[in-house]
N, C-alpha and C. Protein backbone atom coordinates (compact mmCIF):
# COMPACT_ATOMS: atom_id res chain seq x y z
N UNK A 1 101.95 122.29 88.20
CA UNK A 1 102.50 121.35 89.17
C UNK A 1 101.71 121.48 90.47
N UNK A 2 101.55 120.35 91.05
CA UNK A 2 100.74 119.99 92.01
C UNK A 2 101.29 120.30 93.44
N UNK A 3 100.32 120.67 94.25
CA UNK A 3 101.74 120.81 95.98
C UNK A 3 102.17 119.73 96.25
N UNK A 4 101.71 118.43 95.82
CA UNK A 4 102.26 117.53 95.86
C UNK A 4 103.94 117.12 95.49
N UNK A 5 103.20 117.63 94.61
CA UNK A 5 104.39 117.05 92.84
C UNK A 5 105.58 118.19 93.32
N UNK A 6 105.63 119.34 93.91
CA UNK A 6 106.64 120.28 93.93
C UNK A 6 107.36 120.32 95.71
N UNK A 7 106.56 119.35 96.48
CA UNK A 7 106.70 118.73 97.86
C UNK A 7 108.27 117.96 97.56
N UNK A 8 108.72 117.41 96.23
CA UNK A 8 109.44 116.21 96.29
C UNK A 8 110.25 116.51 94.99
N UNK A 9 111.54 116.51 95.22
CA UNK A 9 112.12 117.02 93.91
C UNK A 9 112.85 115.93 93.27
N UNK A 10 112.70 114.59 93.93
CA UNK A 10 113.25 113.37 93.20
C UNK A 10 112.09 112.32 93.67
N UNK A 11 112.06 111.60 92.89
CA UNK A 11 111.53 110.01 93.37
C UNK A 11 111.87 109.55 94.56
N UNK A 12 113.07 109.53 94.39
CA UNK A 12 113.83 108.92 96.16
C UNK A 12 113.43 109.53 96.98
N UNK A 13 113.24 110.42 96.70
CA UNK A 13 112.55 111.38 98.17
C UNK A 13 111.43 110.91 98.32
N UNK A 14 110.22 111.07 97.44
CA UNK A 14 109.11 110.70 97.42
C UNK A 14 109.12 108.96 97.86
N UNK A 15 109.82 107.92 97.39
CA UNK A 15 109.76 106.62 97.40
C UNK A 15 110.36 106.85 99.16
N UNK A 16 111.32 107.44 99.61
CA UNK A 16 111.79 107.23 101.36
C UNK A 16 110.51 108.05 102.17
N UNK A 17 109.79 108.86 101.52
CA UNK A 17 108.73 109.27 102.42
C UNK A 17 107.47 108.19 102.15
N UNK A 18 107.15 107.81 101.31
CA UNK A 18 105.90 106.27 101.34
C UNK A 18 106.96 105.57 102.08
N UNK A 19 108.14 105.02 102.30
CA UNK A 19 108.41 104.04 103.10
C UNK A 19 108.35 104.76 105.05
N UNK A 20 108.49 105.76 104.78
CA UNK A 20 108.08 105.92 106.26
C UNK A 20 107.00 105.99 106.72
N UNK A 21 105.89 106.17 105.90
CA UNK A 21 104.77 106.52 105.82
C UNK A 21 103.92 105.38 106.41
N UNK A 22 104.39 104.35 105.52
CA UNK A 22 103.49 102.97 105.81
C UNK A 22 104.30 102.22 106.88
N UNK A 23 105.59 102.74 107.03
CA UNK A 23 105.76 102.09 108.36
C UNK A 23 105.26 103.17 109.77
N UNK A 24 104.82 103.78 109.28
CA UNK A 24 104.09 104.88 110.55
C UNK A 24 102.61 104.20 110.57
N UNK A 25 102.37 103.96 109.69
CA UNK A 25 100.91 103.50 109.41
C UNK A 25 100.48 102.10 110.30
N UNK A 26 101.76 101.37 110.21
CA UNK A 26 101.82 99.89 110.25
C UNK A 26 101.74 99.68 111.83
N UNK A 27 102.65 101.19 112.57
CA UNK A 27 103.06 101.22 113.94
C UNK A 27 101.56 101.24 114.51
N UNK A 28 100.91 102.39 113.56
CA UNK A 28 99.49 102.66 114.15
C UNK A 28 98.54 101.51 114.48
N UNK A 29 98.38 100.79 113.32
CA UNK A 29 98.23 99.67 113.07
C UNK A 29 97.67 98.70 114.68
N UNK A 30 99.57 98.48 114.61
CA UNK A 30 99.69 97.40 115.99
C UNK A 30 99.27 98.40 117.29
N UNK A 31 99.42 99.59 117.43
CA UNK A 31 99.13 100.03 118.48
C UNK A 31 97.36 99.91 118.55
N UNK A 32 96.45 100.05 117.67
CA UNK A 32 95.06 100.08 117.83
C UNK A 32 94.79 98.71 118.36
N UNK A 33 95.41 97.56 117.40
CA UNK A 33 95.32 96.09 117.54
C UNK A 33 95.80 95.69 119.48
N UNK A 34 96.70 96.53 120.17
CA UNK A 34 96.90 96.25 121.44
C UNK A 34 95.92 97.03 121.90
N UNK A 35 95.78 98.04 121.99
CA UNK A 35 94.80 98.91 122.82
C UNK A 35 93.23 98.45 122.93
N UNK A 36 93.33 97.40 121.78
CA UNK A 36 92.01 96.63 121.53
C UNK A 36 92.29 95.16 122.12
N UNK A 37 92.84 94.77 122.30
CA UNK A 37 93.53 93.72 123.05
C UNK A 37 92.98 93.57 124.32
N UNK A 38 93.71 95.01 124.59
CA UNK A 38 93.39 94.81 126.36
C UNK A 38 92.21 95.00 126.93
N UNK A 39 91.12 95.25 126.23
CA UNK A 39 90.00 95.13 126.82
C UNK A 39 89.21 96.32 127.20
N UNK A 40 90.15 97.24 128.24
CA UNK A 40 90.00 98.51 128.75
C UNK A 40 90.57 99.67 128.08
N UNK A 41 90.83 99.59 126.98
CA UNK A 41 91.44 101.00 126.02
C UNK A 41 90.00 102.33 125.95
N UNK A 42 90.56 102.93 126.05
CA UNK A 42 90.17 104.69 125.75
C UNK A 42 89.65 104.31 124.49
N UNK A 43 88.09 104.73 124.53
CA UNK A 43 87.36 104.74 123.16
C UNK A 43 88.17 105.73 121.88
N UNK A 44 87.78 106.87 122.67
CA UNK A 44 88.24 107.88 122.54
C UNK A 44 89.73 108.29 121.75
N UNK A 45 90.70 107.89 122.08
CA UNK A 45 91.70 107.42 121.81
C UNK A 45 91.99 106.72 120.71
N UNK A 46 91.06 105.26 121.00
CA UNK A 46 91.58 104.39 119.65
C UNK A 46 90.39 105.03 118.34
N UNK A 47 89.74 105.75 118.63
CA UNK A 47 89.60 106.46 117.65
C UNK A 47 90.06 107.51 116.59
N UNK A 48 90.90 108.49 117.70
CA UNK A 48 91.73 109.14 117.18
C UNK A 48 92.99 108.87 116.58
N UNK A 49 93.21 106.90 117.26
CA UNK A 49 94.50 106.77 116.27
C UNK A 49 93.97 105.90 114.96
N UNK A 50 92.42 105.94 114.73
CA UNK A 50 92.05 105.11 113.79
C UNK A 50 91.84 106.26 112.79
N UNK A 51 91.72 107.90 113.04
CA UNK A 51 91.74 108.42 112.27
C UNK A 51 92.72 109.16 111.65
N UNK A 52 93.74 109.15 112.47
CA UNK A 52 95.36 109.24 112.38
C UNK A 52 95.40 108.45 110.86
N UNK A 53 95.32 106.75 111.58
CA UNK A 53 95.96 106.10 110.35
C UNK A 53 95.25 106.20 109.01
N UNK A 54 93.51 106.72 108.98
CA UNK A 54 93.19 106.71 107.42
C UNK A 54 93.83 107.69 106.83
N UNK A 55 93.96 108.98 107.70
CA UNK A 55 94.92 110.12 107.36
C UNK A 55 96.15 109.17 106.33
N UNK A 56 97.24 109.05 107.16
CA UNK A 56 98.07 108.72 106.57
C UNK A 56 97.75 107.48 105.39
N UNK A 57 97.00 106.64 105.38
CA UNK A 57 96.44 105.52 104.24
C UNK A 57 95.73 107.03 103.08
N UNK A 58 95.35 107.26 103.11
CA UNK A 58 94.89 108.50 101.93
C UNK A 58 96.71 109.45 101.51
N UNK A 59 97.44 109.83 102.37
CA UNK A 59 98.63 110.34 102.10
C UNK A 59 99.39 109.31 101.12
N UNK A 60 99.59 108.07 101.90
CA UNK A 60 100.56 107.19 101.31
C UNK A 60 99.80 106.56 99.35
N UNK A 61 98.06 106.89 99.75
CA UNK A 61 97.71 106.90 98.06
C UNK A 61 97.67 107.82 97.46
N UNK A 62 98.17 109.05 97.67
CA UNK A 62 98.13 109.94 97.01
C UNK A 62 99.60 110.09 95.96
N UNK A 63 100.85 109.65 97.47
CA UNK A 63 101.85 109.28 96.88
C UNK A 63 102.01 108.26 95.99
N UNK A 64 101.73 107.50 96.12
CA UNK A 64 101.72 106.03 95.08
C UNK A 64 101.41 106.37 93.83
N UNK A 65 100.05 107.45 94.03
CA UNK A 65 99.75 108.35 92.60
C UNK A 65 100.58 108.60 91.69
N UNK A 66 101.49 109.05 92.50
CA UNK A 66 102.66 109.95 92.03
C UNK A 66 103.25 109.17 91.39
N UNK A 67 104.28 108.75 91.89
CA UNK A 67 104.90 107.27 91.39
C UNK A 67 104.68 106.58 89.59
N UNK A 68 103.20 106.77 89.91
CA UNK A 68 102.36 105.64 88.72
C UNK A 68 102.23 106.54 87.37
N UNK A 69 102.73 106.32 86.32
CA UNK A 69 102.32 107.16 85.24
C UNK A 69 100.89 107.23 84.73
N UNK A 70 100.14 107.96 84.31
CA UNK A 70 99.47 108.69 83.76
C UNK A 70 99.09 107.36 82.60
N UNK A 71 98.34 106.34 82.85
CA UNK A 71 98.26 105.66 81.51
C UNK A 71 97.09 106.47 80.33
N UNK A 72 97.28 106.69 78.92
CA UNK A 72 96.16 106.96 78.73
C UNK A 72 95.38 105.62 77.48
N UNK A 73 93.82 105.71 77.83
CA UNK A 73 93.64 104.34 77.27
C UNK A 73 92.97 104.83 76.01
């Protein structure tokens, strides 16, 4: 078992943490999209929340992993 796989001892758990996940993601999202907006945003900054969010976009596919059975072809 994976640290993943032993992170989450039901689905629901796992399925309420991807839903917070991508709505954390989504927040990040709109915050880069304003900070880019205004013209004068911190390079610096919207970088670190651009690497924030691949962070979490690689988390939330790792989970989805989970989720998905194992097809074999």
């Amino acid at each position: 078992m994976s640290d993943l796989e032993s992170e989450f001892s039901t689905p629901a758990e796992l399925k309420k943490t991807l839903h917070r996940l991508r709505i954390e993601h989504q927040d990040l999202s709109d915050a880069i999209s304003a900070l880019e907006t205004l013209g004068r945003a911190d390079q610096l900054q919207i970088r670190r929340l651009k690497r924030q969010k691949l962070y979490l976009k690689e988390r939330i596919t790792q989970l989805e992993d989970q989720l998905t059975p194992d097809i074999i072809a």
